[in-house]
C-alpha atoms as a PDB file:
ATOM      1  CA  UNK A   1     129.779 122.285  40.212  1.00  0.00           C
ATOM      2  CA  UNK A   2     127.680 123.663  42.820  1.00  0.00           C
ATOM      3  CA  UNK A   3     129.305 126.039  45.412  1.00  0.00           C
ATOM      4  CA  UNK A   4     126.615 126.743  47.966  1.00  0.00           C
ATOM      5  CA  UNK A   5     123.205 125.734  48.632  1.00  0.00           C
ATOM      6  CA  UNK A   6     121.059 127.716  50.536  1.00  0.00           C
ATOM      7  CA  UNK A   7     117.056 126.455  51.954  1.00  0.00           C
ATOM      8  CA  UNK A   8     114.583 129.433  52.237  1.00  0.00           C
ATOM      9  CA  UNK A   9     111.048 128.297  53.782  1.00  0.00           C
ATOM     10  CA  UNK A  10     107.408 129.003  52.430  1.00  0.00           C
ATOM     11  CA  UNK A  11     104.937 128.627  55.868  1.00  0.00           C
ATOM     12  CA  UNK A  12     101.789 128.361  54.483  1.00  0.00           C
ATOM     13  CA  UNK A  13      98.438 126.658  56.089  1.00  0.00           C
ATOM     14  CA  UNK A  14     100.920 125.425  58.818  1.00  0.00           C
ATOM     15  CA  UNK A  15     103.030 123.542  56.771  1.00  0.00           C
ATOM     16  CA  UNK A  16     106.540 124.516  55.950  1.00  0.00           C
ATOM     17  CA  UNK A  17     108.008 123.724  52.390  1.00  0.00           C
ATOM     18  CA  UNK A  18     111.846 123.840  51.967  1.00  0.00           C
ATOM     19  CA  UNK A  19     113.079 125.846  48.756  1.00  0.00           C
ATOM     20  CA  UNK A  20     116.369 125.065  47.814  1.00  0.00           C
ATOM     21  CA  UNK A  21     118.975 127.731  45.952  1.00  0.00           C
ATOM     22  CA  UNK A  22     121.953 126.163  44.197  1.00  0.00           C
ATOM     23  CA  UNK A  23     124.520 128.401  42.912  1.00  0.00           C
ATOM     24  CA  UNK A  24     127.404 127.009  40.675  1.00  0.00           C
ATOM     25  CA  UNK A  25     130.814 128.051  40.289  1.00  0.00           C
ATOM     26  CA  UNK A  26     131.316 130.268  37.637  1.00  0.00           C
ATOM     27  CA  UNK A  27     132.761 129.080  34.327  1.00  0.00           C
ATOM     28  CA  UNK A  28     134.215 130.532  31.141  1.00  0.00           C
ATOM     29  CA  UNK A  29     131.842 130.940  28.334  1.00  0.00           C
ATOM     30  CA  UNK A  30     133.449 132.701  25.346  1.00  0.00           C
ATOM     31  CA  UNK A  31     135.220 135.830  26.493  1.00  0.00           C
ATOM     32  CA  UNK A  32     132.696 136.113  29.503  1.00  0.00           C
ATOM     33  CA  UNK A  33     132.203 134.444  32.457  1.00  0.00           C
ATOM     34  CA  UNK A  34     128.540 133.033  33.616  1.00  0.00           C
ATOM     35  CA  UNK A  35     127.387 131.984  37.466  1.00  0.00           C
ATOM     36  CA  UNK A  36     124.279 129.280  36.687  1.00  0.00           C
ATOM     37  CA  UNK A  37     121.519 129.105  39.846  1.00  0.00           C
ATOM     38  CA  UNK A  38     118.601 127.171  40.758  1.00  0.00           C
ATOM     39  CA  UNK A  39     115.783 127.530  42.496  1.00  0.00           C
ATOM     40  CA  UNK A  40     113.641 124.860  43.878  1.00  0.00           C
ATOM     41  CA  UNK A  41     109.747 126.627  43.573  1.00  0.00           C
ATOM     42  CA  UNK A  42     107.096 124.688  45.070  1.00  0.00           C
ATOM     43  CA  UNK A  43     105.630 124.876  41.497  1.00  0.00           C
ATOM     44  CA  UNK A  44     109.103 124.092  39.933  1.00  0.00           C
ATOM     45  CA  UNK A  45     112.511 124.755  39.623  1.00  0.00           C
ATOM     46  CA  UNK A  46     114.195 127.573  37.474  1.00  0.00           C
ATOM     47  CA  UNK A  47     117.430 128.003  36.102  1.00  0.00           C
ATOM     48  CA  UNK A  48     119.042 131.017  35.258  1.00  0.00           C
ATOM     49  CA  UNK A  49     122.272 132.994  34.858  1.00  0.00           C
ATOM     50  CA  UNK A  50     124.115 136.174  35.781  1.00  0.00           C
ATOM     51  CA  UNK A  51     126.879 137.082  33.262  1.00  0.00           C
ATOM     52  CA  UNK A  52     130.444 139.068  34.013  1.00  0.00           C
ATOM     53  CA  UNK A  53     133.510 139.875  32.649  1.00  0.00           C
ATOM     54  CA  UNK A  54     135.051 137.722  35.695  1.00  0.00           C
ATOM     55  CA  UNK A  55     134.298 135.049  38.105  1.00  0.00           C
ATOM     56  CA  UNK A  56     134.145 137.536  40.938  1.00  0.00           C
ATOM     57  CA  UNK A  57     131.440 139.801  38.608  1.00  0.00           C
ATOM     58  CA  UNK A  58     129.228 137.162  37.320  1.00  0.00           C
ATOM     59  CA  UNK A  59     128.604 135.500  41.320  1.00  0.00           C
ATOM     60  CA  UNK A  60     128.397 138.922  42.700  1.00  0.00           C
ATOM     61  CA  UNK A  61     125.325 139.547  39.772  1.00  0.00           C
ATOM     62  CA  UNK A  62     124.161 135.518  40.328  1.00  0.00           C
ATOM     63  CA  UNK A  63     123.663 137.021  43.701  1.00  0.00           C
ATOM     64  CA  UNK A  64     121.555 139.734  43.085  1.00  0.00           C
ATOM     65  CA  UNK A  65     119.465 138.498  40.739  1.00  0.00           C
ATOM     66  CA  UNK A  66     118.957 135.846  43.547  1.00  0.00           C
ATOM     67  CA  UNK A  67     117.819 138.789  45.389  1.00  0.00           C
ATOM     68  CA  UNK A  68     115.191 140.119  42.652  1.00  0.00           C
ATOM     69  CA  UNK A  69     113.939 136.409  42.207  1.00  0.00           C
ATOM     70  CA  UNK A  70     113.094 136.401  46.166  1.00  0.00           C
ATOM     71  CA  UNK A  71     111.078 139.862  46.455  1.00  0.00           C
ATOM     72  CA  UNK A  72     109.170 139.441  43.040  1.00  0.00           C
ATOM     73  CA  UNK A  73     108.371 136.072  43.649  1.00  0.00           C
ATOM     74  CA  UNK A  74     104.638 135.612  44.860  1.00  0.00           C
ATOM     75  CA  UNK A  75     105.329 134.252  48.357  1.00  0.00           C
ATOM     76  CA  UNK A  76     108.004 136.834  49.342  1.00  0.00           C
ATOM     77  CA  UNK A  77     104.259 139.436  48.155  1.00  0.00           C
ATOM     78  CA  UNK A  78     101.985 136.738  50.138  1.00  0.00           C
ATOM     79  CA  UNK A  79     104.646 136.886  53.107  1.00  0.00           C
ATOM     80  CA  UNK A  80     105.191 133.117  53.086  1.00  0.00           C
ATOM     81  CA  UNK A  81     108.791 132.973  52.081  1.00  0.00           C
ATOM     82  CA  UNK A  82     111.675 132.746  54.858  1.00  0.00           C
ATOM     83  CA  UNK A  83     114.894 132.262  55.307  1.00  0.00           C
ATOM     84  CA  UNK A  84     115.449 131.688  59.067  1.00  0.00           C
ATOM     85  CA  UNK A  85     114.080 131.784  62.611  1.00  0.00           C
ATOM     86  CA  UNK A  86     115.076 135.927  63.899  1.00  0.00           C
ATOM     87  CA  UNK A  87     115.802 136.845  60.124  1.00  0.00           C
ATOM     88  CA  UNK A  88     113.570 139.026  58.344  1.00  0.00           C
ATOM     89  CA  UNK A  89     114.135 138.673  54.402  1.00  0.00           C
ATOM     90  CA  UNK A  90     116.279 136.723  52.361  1.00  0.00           C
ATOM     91  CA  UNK A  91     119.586 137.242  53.387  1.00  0.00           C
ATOM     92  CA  UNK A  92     120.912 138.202  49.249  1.00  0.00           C
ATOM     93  CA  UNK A  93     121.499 141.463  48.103  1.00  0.00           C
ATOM     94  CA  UNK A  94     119.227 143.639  45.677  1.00  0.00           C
ATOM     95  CA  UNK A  95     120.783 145.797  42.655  1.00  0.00           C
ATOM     96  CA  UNK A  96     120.883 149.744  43.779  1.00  0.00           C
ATOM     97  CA  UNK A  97     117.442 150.203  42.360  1.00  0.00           C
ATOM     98  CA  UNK A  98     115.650 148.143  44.319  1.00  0.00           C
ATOM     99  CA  UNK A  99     116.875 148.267  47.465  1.00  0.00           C
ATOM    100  CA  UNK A 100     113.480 150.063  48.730  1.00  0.00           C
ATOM    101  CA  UNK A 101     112.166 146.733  48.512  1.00  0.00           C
ATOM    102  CA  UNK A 102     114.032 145.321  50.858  1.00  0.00           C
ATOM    103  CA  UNK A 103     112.692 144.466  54.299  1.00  0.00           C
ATOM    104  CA  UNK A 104     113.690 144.021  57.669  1.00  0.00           C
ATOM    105  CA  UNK A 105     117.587 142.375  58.471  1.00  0.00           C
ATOM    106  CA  UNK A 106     117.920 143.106  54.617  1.00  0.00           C
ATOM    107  CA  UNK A 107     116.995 146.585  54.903  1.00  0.00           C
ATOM    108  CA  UNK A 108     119.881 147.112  57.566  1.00  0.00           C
ATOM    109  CA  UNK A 109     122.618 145.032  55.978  1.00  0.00           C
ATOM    110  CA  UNK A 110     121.760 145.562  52.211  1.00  0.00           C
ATOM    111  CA  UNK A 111     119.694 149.174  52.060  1.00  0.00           C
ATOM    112  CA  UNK A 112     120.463 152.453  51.001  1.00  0.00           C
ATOM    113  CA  UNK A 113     122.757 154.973  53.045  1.00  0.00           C
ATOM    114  CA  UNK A 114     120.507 157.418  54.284  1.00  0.00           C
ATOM    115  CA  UNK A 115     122.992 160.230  53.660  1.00  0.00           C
END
């Protein structure tokens, strides 16, 4: 079942192409729990998982790898990819270890203390 759906843009040549993110609820698999997304490429979707030993865990890691999948993708490096009009980046978080990737908005809701 799909629990939220968000629609990132890629503005390239002057046209805008939607790219949808589906993430479904988590579910049970053996003694773990897994959170299934999607993510609508202009080239094609993916699918992938985040694994946890709860629900709470495996959406909170469905969620960050969300985040790696947006800044390694090649139109977050060709600066194509959006989320929305006064937003700069993505809007999903980034694991500890990459956070000095993140960019703009990100940067100041998601980065690193600087303490």
């Amino acid at each position: 079942m799909i629990i939220a759906v968000r629609t990132l843009n890629i503005n390239s040549a002057g046209k805008v192409t939607p790219v949808d993110v589906r993430i479904f609820m988590p579910e049970a698999d053996d003694h773990v729990f897994i959170c299934r997304y999607e993510i609508d490429w202009p080239d094609g979707t993916i699918a992938s998982r985040a694994q946890g030993n709860d629900m709470v865990e495996a959406l909170h890691l469905a969620l960050h790898k969300l985040g790696s999948e947006m800044y390694m993708s090649r139109y977050h490096h060709e600066g194509t990819l959006s989320w929305r009009p006064g937003w700069v980046g993505y809007n999903f978080p980034l694991p500890k270890n990459g956070r000095d990737l993140l960019i703009g908005d990100d940067q100041r809701f998601f980065g690193l203390d600087e303490k």
